[in-house]
N, C-alpha and C. Protein backbone atom coordinates (compact mmCIF):
# COMPACT_ATOMS: atom_id res chain seq x y z
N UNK A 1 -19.98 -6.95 -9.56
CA UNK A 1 -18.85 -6.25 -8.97
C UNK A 1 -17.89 -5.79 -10.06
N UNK A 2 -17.84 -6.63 -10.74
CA UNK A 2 -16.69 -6.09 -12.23
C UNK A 2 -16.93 -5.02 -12.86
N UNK A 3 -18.40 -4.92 -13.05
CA UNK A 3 -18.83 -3.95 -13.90
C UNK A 3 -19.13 -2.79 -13.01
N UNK A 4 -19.55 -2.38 -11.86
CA UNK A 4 -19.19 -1.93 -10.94
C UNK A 4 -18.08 -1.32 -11.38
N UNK A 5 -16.90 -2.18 -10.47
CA UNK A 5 -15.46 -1.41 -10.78
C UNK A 5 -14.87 -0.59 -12.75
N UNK A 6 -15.60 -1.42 -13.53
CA UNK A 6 -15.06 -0.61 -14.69
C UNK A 6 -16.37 0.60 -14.46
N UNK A 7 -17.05 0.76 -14.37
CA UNK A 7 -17.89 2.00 -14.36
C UNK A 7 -17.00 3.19 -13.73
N UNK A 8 -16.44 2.70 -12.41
CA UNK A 8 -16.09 3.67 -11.58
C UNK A 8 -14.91 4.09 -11.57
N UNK A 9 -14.22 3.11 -12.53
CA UNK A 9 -12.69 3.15 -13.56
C UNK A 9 -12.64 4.43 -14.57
N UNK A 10 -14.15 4.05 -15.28
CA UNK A 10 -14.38 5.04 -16.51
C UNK A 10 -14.93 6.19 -15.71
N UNK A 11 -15.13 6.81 -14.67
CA UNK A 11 -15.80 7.98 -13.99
C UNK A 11 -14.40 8.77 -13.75
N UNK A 12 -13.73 7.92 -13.59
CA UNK A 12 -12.31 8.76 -12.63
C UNK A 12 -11.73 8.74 -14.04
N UNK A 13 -11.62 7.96 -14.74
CA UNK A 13 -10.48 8.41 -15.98
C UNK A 13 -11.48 9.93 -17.00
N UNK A 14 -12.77 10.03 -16.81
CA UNK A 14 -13.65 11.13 -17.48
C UNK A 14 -12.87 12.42 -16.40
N UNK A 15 -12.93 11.96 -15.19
CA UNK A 15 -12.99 13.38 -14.60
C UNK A 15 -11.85 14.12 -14.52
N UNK A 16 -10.69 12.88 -14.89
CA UNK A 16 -8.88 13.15 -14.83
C UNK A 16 -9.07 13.93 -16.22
N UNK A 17 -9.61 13.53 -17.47
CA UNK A 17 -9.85 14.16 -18.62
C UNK A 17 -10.00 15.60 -18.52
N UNK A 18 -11.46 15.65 -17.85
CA UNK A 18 -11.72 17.07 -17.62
C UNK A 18 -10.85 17.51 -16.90
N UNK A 19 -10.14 17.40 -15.89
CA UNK A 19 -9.16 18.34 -15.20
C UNK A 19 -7.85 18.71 -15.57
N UNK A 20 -7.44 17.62 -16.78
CA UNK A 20 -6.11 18.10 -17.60
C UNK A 20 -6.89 19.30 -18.64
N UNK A 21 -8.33 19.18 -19.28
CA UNK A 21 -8.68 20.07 -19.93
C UNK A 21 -8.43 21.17 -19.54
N UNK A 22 -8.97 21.48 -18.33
CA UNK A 22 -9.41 22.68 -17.58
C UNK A 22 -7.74 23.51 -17.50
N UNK A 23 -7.10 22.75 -17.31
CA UNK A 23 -5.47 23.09 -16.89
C UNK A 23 -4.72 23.50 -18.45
N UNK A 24 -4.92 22.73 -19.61
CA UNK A 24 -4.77 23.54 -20.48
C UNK A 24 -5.63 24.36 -21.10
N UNK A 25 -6.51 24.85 -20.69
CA UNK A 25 -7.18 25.98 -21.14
C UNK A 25 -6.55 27.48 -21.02
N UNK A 26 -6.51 28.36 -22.02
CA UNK A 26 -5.62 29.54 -21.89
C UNK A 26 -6.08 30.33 -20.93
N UNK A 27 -5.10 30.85 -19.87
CA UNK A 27 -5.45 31.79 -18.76
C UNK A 27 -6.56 33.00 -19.53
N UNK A 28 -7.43 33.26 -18.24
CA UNK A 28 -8.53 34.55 -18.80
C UNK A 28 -7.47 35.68 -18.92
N UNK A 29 -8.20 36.76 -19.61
CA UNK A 29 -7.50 37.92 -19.71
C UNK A 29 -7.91 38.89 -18.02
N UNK A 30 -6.66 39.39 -17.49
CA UNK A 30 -6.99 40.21 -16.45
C UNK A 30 -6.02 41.70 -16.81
N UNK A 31 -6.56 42.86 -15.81
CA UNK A 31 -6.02 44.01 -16.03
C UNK A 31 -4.84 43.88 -15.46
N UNK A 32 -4.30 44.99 -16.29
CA UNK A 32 -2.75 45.60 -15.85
C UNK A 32 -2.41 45.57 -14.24
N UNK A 33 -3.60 46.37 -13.52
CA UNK A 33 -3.57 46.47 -12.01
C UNK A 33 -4.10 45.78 -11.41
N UNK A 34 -4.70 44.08 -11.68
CA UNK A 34 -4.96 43.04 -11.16
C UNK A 34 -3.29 42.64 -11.44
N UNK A 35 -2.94 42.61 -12.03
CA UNK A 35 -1.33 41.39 -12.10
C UNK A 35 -0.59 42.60 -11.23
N UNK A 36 -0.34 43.65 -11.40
CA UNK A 36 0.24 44.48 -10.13
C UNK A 36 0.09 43.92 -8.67
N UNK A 37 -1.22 43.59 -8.55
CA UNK A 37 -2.02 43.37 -7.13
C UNK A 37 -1.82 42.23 -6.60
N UNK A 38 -1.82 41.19 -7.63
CA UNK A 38 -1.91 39.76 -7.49
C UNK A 38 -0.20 39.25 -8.42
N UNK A 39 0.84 40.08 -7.96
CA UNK A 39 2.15 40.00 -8.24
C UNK A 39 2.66 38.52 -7.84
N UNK A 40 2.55 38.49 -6.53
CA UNK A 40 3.45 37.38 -5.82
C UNK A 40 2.99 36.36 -5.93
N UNK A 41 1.52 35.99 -6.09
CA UNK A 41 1.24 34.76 -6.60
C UNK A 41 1.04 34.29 -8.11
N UNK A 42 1.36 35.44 -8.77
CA UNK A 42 1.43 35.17 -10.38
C UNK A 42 2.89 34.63 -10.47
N UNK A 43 4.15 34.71 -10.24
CA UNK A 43 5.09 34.47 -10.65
C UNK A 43 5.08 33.33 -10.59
N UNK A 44 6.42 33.61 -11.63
CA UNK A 44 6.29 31.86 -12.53
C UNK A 44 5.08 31.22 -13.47
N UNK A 45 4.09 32.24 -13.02
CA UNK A 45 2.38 31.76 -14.11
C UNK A 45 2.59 32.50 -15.24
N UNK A 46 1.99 32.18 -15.94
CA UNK A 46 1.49 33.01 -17.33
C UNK A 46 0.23 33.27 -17.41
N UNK A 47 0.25 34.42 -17.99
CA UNK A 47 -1.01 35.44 -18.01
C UNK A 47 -1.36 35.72 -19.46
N UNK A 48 -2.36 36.62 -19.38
CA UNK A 48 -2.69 37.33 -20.71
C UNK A 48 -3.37 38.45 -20.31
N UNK A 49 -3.02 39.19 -20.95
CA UNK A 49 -3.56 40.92 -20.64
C UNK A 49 -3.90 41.50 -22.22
N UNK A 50 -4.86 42.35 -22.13
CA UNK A 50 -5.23 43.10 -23.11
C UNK A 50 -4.69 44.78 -23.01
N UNK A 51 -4.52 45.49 -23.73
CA UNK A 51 -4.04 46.97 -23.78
C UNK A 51 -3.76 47.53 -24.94
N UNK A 52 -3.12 48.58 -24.79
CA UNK A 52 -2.30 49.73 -25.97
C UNK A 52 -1.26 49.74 -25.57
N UNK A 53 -0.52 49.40 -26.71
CA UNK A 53 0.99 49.81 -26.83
C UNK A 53 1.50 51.39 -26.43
N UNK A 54 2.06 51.35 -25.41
CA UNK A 54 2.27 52.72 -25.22
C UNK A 54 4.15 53.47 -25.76
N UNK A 55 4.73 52.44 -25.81
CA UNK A 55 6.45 52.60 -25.63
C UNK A 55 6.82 51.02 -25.75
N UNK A 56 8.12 51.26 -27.01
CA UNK A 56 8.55 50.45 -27.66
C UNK A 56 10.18 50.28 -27.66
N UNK A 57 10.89 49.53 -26.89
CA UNK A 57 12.24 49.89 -27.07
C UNK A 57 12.52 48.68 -28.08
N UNK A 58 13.19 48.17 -29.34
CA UNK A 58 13.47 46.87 -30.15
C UNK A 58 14.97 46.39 -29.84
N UNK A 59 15.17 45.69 -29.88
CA UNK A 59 16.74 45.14 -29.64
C UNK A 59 17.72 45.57 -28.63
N UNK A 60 16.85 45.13 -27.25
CA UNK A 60 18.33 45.66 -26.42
C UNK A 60 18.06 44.38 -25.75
N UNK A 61 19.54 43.38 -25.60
CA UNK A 61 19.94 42.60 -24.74
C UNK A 61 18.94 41.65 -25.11
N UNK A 62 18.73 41.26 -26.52
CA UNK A 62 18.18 40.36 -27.97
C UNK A 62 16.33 40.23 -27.44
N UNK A 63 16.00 40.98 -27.12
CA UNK A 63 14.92 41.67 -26.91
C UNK A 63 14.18 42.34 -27.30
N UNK A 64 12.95 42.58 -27.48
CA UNK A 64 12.08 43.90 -27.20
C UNK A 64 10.91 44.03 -26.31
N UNK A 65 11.78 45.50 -25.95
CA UNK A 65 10.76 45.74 -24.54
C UNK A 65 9.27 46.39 -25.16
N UNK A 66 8.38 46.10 -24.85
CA UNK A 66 7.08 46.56 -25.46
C UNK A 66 6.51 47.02 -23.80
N UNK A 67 5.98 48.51 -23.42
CA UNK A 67 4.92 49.06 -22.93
C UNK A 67 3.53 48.76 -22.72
N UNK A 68 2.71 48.14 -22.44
CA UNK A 68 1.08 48.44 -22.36
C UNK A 68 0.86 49.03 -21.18
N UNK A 69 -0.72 49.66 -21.74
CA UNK A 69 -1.21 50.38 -20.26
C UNK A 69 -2.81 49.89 -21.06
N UNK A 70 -3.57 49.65 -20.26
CA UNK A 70 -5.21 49.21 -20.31
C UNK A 70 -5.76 49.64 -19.87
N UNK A 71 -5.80 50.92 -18.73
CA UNK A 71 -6.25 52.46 -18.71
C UNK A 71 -6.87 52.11 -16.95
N UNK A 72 -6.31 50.71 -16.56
CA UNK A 72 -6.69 50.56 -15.22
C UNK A 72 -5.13 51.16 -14.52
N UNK A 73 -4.94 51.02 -13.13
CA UNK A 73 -3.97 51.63 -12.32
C UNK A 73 -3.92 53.08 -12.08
N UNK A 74 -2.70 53.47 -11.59
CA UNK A 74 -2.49 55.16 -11.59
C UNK A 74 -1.27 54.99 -11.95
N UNK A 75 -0.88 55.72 -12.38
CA UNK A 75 0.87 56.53 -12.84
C UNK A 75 1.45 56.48 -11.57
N UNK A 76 0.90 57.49 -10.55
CA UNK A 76 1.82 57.82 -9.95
C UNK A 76 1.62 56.58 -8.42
N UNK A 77 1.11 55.49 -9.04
CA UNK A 77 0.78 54.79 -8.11
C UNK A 77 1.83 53.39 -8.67
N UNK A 78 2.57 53.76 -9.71
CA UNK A 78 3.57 52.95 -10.68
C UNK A 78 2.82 51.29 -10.72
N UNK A 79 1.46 51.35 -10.92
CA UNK A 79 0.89 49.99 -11.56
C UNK A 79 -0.37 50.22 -12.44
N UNK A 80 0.50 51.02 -13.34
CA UNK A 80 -0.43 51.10 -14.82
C UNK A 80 0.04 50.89 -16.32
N UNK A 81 1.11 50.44 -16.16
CA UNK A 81 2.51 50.11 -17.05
C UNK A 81 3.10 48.73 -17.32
N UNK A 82 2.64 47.91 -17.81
CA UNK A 82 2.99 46.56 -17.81
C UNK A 82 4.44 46.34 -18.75
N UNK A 83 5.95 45.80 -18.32
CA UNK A 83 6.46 46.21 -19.70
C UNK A 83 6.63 44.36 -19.40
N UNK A 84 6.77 44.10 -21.00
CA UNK A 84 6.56 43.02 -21.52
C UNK A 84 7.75 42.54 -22.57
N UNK A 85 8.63 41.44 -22.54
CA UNK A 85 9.79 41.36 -23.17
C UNK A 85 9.49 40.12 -24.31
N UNK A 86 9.55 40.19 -25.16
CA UNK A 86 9.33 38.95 -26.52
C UNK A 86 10.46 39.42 -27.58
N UNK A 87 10.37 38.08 -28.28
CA UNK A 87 10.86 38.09 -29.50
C UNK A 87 10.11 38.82 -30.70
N UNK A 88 9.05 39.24 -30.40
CA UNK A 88 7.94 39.79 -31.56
C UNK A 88 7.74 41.06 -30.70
N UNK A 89 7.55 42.04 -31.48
CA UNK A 89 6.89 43.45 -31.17
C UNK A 89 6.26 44.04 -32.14
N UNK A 90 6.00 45.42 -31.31
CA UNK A 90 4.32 45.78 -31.98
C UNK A 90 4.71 47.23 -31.98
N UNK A 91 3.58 48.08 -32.64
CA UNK A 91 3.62 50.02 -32.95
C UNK A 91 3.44 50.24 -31.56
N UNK A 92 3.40 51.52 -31.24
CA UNK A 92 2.98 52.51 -30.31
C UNK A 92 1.60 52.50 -31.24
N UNK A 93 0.36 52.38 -30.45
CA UNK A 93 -0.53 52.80 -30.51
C UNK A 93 -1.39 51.19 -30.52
N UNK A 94 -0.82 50.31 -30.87
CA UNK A 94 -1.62 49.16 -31.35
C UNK A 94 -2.24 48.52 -30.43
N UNK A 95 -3.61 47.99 -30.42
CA UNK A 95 -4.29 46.97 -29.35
C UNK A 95 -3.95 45.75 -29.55
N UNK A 96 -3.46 45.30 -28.55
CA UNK A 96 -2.49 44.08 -28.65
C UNK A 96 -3.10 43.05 -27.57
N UNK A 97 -2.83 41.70 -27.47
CA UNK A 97 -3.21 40.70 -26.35
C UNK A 97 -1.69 40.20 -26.11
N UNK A 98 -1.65 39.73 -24.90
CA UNK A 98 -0.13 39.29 -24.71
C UNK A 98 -0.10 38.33 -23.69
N UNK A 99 0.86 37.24 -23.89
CA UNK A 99 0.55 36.23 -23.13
C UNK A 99 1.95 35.76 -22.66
N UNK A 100 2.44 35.94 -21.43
CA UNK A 100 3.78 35.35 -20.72
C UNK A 100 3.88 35.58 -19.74
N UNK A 101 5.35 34.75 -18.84
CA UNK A 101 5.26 34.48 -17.60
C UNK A 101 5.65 35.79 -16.97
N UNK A 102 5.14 36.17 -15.51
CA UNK A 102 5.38 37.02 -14.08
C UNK A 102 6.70 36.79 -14.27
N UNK A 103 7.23 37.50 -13.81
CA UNK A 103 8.65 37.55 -13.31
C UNK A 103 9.16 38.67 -12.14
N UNK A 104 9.77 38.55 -10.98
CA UNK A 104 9.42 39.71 -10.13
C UNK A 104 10.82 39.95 -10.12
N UNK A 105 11.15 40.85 -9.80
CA UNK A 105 12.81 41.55 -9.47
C UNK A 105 13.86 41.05 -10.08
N UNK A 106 13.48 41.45 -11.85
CA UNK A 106 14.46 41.00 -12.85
C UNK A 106 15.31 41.95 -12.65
N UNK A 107 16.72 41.57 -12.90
CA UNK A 107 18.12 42.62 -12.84
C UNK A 107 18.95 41.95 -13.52
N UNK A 108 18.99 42.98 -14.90
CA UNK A 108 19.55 42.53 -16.16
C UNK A 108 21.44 43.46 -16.06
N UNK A 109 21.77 44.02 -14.64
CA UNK A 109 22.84 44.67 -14.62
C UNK A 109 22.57 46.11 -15.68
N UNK A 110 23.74 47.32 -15.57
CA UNK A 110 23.54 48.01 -15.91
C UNK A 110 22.58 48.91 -15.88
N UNK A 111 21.92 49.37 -15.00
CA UNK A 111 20.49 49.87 -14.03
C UNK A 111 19.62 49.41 -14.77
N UNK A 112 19.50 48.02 -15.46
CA UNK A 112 18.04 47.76 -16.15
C UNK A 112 17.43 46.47 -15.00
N UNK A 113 16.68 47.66 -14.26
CA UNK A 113 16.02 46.18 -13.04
C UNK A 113 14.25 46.49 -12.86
N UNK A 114 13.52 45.94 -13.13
CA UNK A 114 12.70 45.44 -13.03
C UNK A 114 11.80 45.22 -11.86
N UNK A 115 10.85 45.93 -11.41
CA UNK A 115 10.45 44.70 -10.13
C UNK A 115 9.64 43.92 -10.65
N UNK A 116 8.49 43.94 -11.88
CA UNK A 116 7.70 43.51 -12.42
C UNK A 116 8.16 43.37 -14.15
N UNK A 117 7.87 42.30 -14.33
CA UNK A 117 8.51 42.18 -16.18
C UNK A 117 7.38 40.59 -16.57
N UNK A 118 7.18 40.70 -17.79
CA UNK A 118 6.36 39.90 -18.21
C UNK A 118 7.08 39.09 -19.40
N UNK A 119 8.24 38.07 -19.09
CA UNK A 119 8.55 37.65 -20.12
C UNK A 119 8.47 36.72 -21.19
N UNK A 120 9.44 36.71 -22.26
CA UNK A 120 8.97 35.46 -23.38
C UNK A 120 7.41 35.63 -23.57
N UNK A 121 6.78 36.64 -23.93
CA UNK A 121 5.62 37.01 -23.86
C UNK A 121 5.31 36.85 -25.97
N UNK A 122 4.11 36.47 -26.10
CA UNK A 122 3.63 36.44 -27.27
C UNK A 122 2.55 37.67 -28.01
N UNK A 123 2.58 38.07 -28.40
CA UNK A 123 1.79 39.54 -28.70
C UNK A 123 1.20 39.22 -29.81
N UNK A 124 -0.01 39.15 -30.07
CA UNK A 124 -0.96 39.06 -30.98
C UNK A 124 -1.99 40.33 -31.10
N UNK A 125 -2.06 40.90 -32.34
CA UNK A 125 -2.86 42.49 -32.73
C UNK A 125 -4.38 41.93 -31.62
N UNK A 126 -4.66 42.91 -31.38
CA UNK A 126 -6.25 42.73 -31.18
C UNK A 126 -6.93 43.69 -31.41
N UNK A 127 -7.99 43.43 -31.70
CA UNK A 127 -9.38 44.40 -32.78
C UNK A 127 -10.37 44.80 -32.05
């Protein structure tokens, strides 16, 4: 019976292992118009998206706003535009990966409002 119970001790402490693994493992990369789509249950999550830098604003309100588009969505369907706020920014043109939290109906005052914003986001080049 003892050995029993430590077996089945060490099964549940393996599988608690694997499930804190699984939980820090870095979110997959999804498109621009999957996090559009899947808005309301991303917030508060963190993501990672791949794209091109399309538009770069640096230092407003100790910021920079960085643009991507990943060539999924429509324009005039306004979910092809991810803008993304970090301490680090990048060129117009650059393939970038980016990783930070949903945020839905940011309103920074002064008509800068948001329904979608990706902030404290990390931007790393990609090749």
């Amino acid at each position: 019976m003892k050995i029993t119970s430590l077996v089945f001790a060490g099964l549940i402490a393996a599988a608690g292992a694997v499930a804190f693994t699984a939980q820090a493992a870095e979110p997959k990369a999804q498109t621009v118009a999957a996090i559009y789509q899947n808005k309301a249950g991303l917030t508060g999550k963190t993501i990672k998206v791949e794209g091109n830098v399309v538009k770069v604003n640096n230092n407003i309100m100790g910021r920079n706003f960085v643009h991507v588009q990943d060539g999924t969505g429509k324009a005039d369907a306004g979910n092809n535009n991810l803008i993304v706020t970090s301490k680090q920014t990048a060129n117009v043109g650059d393939k970038v990966a980016i990783s930070g939290v949903v945020v839905l109906n940011r309103d920074f005052g002064s008509g800068y409002s948001y329904p979608l914003l990706i902030e404290e986001a990390s931007i790393a080049p990609k090749k």
